[in-house]
Structure formats: structure tokens, C-alpha cells
Protein backbone atom coordinates (compact mmCIF):
# COMPACT_ATOMS: atom_id res chain seq x y z
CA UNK A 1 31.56 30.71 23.72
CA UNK A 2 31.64 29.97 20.31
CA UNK A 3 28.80 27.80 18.50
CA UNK A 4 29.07 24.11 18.61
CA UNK A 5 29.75 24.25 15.26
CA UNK A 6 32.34 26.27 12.76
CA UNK A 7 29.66 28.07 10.15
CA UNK A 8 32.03 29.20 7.89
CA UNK A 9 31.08 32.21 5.55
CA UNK A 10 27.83 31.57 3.23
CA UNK A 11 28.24 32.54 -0.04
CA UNK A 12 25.01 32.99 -2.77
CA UNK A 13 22.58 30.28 -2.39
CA UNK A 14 21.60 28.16 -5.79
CA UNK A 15 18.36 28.58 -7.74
CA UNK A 16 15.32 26.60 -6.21
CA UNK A 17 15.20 23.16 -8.60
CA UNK A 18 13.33 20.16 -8.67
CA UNK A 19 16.47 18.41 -6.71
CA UNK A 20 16.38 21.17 -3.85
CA UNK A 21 12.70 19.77 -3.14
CA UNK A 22 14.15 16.27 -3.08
CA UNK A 23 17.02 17.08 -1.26
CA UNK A 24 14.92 18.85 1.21
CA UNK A 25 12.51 16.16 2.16
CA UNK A 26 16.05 14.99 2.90
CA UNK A 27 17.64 17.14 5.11
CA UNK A 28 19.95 18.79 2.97
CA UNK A 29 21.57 21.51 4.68
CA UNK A 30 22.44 23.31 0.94
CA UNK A 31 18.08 22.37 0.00
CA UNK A 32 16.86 23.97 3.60
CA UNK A 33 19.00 27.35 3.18
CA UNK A 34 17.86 27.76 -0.28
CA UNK A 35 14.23 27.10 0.72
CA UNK A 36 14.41 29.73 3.86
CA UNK A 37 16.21 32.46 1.60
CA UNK A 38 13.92 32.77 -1.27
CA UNK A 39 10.75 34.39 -0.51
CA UNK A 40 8.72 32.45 -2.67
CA UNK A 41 9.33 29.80 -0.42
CA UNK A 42 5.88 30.25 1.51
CA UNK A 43 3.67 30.53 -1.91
CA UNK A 44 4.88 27.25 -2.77
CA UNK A 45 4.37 25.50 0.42
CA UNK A 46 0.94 27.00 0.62
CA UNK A 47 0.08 25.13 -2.65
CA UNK A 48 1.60 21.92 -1.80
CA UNK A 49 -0.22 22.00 1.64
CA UNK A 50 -3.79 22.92 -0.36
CA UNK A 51 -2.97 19.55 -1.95
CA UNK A 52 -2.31 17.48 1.17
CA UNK A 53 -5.85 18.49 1.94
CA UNK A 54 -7.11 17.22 -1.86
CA UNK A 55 -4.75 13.92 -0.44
CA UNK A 56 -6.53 13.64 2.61
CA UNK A 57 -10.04 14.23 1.92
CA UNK A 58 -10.40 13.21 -1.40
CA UNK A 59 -11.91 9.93 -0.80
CA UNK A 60 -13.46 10.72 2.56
CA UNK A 61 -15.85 13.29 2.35
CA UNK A 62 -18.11 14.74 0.17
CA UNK A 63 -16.37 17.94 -0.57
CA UNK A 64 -19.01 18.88 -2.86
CA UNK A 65 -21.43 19.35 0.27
CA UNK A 66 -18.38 19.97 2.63
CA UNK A 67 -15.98 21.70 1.21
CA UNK A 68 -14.31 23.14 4.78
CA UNK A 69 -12.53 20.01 5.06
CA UNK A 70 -9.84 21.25 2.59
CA UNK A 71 -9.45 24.30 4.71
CA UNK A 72 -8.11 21.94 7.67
CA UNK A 73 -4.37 20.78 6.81
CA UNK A 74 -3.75 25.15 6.18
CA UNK A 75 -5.76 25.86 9.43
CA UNK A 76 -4.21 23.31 11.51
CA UNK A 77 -0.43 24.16 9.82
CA UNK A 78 -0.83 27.62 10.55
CA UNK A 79 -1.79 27.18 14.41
CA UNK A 80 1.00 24.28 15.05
CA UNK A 81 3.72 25.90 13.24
CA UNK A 82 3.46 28.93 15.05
CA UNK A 83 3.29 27.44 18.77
CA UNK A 84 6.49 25.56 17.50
CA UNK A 85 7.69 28.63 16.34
CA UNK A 86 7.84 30.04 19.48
CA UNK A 87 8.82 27.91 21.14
CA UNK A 88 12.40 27.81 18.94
CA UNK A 89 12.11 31.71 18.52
CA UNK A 90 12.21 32.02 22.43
CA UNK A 91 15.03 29.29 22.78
CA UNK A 92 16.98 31.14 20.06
CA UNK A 93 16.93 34.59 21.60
CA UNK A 94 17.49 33.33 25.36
CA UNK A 95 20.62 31.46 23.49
CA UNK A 96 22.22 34.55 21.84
CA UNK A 97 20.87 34.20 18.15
CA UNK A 98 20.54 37.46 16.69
CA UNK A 99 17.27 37.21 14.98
CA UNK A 100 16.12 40.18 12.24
CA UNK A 101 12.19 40.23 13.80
CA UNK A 102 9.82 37.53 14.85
CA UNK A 103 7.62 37.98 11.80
CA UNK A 104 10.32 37.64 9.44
CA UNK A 105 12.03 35.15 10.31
CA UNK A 106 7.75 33.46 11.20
CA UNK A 107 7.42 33.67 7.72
CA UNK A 108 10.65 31.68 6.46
CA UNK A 109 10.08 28.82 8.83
CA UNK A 110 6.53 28.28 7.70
CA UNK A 111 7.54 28.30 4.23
CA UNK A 112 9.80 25.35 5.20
CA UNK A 113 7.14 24.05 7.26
CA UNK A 114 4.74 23.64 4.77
CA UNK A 115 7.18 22.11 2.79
CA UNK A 116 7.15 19.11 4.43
CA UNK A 117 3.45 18.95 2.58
CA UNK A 118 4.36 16.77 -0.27
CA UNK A 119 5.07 13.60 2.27
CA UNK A 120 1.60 13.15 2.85
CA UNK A 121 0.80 12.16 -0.74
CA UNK A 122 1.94 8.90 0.43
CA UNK A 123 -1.80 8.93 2.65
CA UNK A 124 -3.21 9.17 -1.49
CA UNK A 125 -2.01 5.86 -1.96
CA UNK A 126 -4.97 3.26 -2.27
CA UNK A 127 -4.44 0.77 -0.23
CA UNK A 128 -8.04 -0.46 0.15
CA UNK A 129 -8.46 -1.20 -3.48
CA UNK A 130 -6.10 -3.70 -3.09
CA UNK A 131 -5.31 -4.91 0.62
CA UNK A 132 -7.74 -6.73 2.29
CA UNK A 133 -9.29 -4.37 5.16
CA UNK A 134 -6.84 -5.81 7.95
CA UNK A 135 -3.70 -5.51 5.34
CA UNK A 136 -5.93 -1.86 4.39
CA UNK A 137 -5.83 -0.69 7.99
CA UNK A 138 -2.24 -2.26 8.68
CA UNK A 139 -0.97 -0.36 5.74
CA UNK A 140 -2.79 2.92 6.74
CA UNK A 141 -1.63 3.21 10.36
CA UNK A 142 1.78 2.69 8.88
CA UNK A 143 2.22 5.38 6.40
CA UNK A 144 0.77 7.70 9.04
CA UNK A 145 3.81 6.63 11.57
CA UNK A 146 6.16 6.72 8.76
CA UNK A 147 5.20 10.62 7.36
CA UNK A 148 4.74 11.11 11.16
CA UNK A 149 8.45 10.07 11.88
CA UNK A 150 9.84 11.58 9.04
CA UNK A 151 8.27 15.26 9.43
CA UNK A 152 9.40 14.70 13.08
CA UNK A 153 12.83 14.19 11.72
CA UNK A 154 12.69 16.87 9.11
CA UNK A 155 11.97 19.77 10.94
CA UNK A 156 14.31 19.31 13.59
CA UNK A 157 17.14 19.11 10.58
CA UNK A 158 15.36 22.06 9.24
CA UNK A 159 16.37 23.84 12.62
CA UNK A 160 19.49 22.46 13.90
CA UNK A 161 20.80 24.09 10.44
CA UNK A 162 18.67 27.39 10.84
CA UNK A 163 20.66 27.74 14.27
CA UNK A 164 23.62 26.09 13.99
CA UNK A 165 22.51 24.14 17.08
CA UNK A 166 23.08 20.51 18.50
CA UNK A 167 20.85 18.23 17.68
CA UNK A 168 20.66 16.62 21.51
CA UNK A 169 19.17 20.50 22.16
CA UNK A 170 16.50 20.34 19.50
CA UNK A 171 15.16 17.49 19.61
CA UNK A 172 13.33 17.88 23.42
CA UNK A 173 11.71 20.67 22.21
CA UNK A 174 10.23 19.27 18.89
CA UNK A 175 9.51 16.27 20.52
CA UNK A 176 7.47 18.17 23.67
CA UNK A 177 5.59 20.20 20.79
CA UNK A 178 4.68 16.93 18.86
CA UNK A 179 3.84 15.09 21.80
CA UNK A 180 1.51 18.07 23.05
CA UNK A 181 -0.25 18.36 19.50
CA UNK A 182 -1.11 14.48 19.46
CA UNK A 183 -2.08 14.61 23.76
CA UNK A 184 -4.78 17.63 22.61
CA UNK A 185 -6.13 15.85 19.59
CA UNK A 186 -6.58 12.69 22.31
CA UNK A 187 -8.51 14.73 24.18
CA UNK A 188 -11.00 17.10 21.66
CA UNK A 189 -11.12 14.81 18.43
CA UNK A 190 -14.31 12.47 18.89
CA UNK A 191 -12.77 9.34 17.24
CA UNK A 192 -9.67 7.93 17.85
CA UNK A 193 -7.22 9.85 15.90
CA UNK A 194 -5.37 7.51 14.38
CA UNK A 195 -8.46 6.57 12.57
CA UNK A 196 -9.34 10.37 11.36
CA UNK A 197 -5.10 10.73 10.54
CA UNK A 198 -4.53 7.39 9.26
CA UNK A 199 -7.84 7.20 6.80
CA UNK A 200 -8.86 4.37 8.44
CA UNK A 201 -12.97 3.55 7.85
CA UNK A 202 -13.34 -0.22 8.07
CA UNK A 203 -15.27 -1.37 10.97
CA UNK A 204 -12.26 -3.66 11.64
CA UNK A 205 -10.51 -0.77 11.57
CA UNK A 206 -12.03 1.36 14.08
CA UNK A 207 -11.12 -1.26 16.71
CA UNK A 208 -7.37 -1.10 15.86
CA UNK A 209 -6.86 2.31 15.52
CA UNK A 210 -8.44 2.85 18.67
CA UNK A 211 -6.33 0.25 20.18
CA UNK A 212 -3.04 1.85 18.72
CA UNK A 213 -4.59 5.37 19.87
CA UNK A 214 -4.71 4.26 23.35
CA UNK A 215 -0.99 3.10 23.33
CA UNK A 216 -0.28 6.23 21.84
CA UNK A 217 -2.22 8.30 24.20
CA UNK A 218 -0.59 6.19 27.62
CA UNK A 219 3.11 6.45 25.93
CA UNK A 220 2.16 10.68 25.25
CA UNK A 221 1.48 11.18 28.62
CA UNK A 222 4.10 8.87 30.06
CA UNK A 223 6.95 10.68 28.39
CA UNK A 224 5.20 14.13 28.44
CA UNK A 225 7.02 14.93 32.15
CA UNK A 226 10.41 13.97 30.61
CA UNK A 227 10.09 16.25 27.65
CA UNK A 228 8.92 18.88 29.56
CA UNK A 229 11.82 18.77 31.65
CA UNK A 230 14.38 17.93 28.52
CA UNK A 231 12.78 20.96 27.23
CA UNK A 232 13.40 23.40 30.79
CA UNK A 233 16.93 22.60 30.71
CA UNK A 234 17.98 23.37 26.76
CA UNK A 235 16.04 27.04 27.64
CA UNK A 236 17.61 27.58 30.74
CA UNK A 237 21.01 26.51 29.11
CA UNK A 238 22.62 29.68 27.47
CA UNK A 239 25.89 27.29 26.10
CA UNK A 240 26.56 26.62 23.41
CA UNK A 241 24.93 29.47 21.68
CA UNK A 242 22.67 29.73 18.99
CA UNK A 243 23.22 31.15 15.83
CA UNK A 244 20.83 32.65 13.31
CA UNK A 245 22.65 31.17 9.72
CA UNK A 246 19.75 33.03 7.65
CA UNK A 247 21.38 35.99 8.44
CA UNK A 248 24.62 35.31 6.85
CA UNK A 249 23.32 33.84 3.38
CA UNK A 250 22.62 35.51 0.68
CA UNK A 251 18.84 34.80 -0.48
CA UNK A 252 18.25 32.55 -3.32
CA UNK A 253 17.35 33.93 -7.14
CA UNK A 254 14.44 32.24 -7.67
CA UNK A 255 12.65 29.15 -8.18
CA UNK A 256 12.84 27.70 -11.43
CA UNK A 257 9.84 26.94 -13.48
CA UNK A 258 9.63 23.38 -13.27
CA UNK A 259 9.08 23.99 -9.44
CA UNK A 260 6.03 25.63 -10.39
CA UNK A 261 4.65 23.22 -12.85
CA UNK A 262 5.24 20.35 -10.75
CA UNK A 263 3.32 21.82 -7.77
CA UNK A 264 0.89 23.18 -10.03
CA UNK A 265 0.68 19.66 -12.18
CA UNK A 266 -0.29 18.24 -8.12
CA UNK A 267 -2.67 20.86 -7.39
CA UNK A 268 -4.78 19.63 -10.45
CA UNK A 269 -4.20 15.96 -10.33
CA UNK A 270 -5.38 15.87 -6.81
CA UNK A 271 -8.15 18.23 -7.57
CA UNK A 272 -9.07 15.83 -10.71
CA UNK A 273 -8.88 12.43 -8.22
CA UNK A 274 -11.49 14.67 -5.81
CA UNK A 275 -14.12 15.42 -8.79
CA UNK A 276 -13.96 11.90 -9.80
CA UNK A 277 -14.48 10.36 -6.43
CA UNK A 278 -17.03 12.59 -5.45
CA UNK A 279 -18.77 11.58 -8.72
CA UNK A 280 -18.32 8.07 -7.94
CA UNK A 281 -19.59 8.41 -4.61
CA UNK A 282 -22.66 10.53 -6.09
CA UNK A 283 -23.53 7.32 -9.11
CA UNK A 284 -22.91 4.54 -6.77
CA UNK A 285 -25.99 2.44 -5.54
């Protein structure tokens, strides 16, 4: 059976620009091809997610003494984009998508994986210098649902265009693999994780994010049966097939310098906002 839908013939993809990373974080079907073609894809990524870790941590621990924490967004990227890996990779070859090799084709998802880095500069944004800590810890819990959401959103764009594949089939199995990732952290991290994820530190605080982590948690495992079972039937299913679009573009010149100097004009900012909290942290009473 032919897929769901017509892919007609790829031609060359364009350049990698500052608009492809826009139009990315957008679901651009043109942005996502020209990210998984070029091979530079992954170096890039890696940089942006070295400074969702400056984002994160920056004002949160003393880096200086405990510098590990910026090893945590790459550590924890690394071990959740592979299970969701293969967990597509195994859907896509039980569905008839003629993949070049598992490590290959690894390697160009993560680099679109860690693309989705640059949304959590929005947990950078300040809120306690100028919310009150309810309206701080409001605002927090938020932006976490929001980049939450959207990465949610993103990556199952970035694979129903990957693999030509319906929507309706992708999302159970993005949606078990979220759902899985946030029922684990329930059950190892020793605060509620909405108040680790979400940057939350008041005392006030505490109390709602553990209140919103145990709706969370009760609405994970509610739902977790239904996904798991969404997720049985699109791998069972071998209609409509899959098919692997990588393998029909042509891979992407390059990525323009501007690319570069923007992710390297983050790396440094962030890196800049870290020294001078730290030092702040270090001269206050």
C-alpha cells in the first residue's frame, strides 16, 4: 500500500540559515529536512544543549563547586533520545521504512533532538526579580508546561516528516515515551519535579509544585495503560507504511556562519550570566 501521503521527489535541500532554526522550532517540514541532512546538524545541537544547562543552572547552583550540573541536560538528552529512538526505529522497520543503519540515521535524529535546546532559554527568564514569589512560581510552572508542550509537539512534527507517517500513529508513541520519562523522574528524583524542572525555590513554592507534581504523577499513571495500548496497536499495524524521506534528499551544503555566531554568541552570554551569578552568590551577606 502506498504511504498515507504522496512524497514527491526531493530535490537539494537549502543552506542551514538563521530562518531554518526559526522555522524549525516551528515545524517546518523544508527547516527539519535541512537540519537532518547536514551533518553538522549534531555539533550545533550539542552547543545549544551545553547552553540549556548554563540556562538551567545558572542561578541555582554553585557551579564553581559543582560544576556536574552542566553535564545533566547532555546526559539526560543522550539517554531519552535514544529510548525514543528506538522506539520509532523499531516502528519504522516493522512498517516497511527502509532505513540506511541504526547509527546513522541515531545520529540525525539527535541532531534534531537537541535542537529543540534553544526553547528552554525561556526557563533564563527572571521571573523572581520581578513577580512576587506566588506570580514567581505561577510563572515558572508555566514556562515549564509551555517548553514541555511545545518539544512534545516538535518532535512528533520532526517525525511524522522523517517518515512520511500520520500523525494519529505518532503521537501514542511520543506521548507513551514522555509520559514514561516524567512517571520515572516521579519515582527516583527526591523533590517534586516540577520544582527541580520548573526552577522553583520559594518555600511557597515547594508546596505548589508538589501539589501540581502529584496531579501530574495521578494523570501519568492514569493514562499510562491507554498509551501503552495506543502504542501496541500503531506497531502491530503494518498499514499505511512508513517511509524513510532522508533517504531521498539530497543533504544540505552547509550551515552558514551566522548559525555559528549566534550559537556561539549564546554559549558565552549564558556562560557570562553563570560567572556573574556565581559571583553574586559568593559577595552576598
Amino acid at each position: 500500500m502506498p504511504s498515507p501521503i504522496q512524497t514527491p521527489p526531493e530535490t537539494e535541500c537549502e543552506n542551514v540559515s538563521l530562518i531554518t532554526l526559526v522555522q524549525y522550532l516551528f515545524g517546518y517540514r523544508s527547516a527539519i529536512l535541512d537540519l537532518a541532512t547536514n551533518r553538522a546538524t549534531v555539533w550545533l545541537g550539542l552547543i545549544f544543549v551545553i547552553t540549556a544547562g548554563l540556562v538551567r543552572e545558572y542561578d541555582r547552583e554553585n557551579l564553581s563547586q559543582e560544576p556536574w550540573h552542566l553535564l545533566a541536560p547532555l546526559v539526560a538528552s543522550l539517554a531519552t533520545s535514544w529510548i525514543l529512538f528506538v522506539m520509532v526505529y523499531s516502528v519504522a522497520i516493522y512498517r516497511g521504512a527502509e532505513i540506511e543503519g541504526f547509527w546513522v540515521t541515531y545520529r540525525k535524529f539527535l541532531g534534531l533532538y537537541w535542537m529543540t535546546a534553544p526553547l528552554a532559554w525561556f526557563y533564563g527568564i527572571p521571573v523572581e526579580k520581578f513577580l512576587p514569589p506566588e506570580g514567581a512560581t505561577n510563572a515558572n510552572i508555566w514556562l515549564l508546561g509551555l517548553v514541555s508542550l511545545w518539544r512534545v509537539l516538535l518532535i512528533v512534527r520532526v517525525i511524522v516528516v522523517l517518515f512520511n507517517a500520520w500523525t494519529v500513529n505518532v503521537l501514542p508513541i511520543v506521548l507513551l515515551f514522555a509520559d514514561s520519562v516524567v512517571l520515572f523522574l516521579f519515582a527516583m528524583a527526591p523533590r517534586p519535579v516540577i520544582s527541580f524542572m520548573g526552577g522553583v525555590r520559594s518555600a511557597h513554592g515547594q508546596l505548589t509544585a508538589e501539589m501540581v507534581s502529584r496531579y501530574a504523577g495521578w494523570w501519568g499513571i492514569l493514562t499510562y495503560p491507554f498509551l501503552a495500548l495506543g502504542f501496541v496497536l500503531v506497531f502491530v499495524s503494518t498499514e499505511p507504511e512508513w517511509v524513510n524521506v532522508m533517504a531521498r534528499v539530497k543533504p544540505s551544503q552547509r550551515i552558514q556562519p551566522t548559525v555559528w555566531v549566534l550559537a556561539t554568541a549564546s554559549l558565552v552570554g549564558w556562560f557570562m550570566f553563570l560567572v556573574a551569578s556565581n559571583v553574586f552568590h559568593f559577595l552576598a551577606p
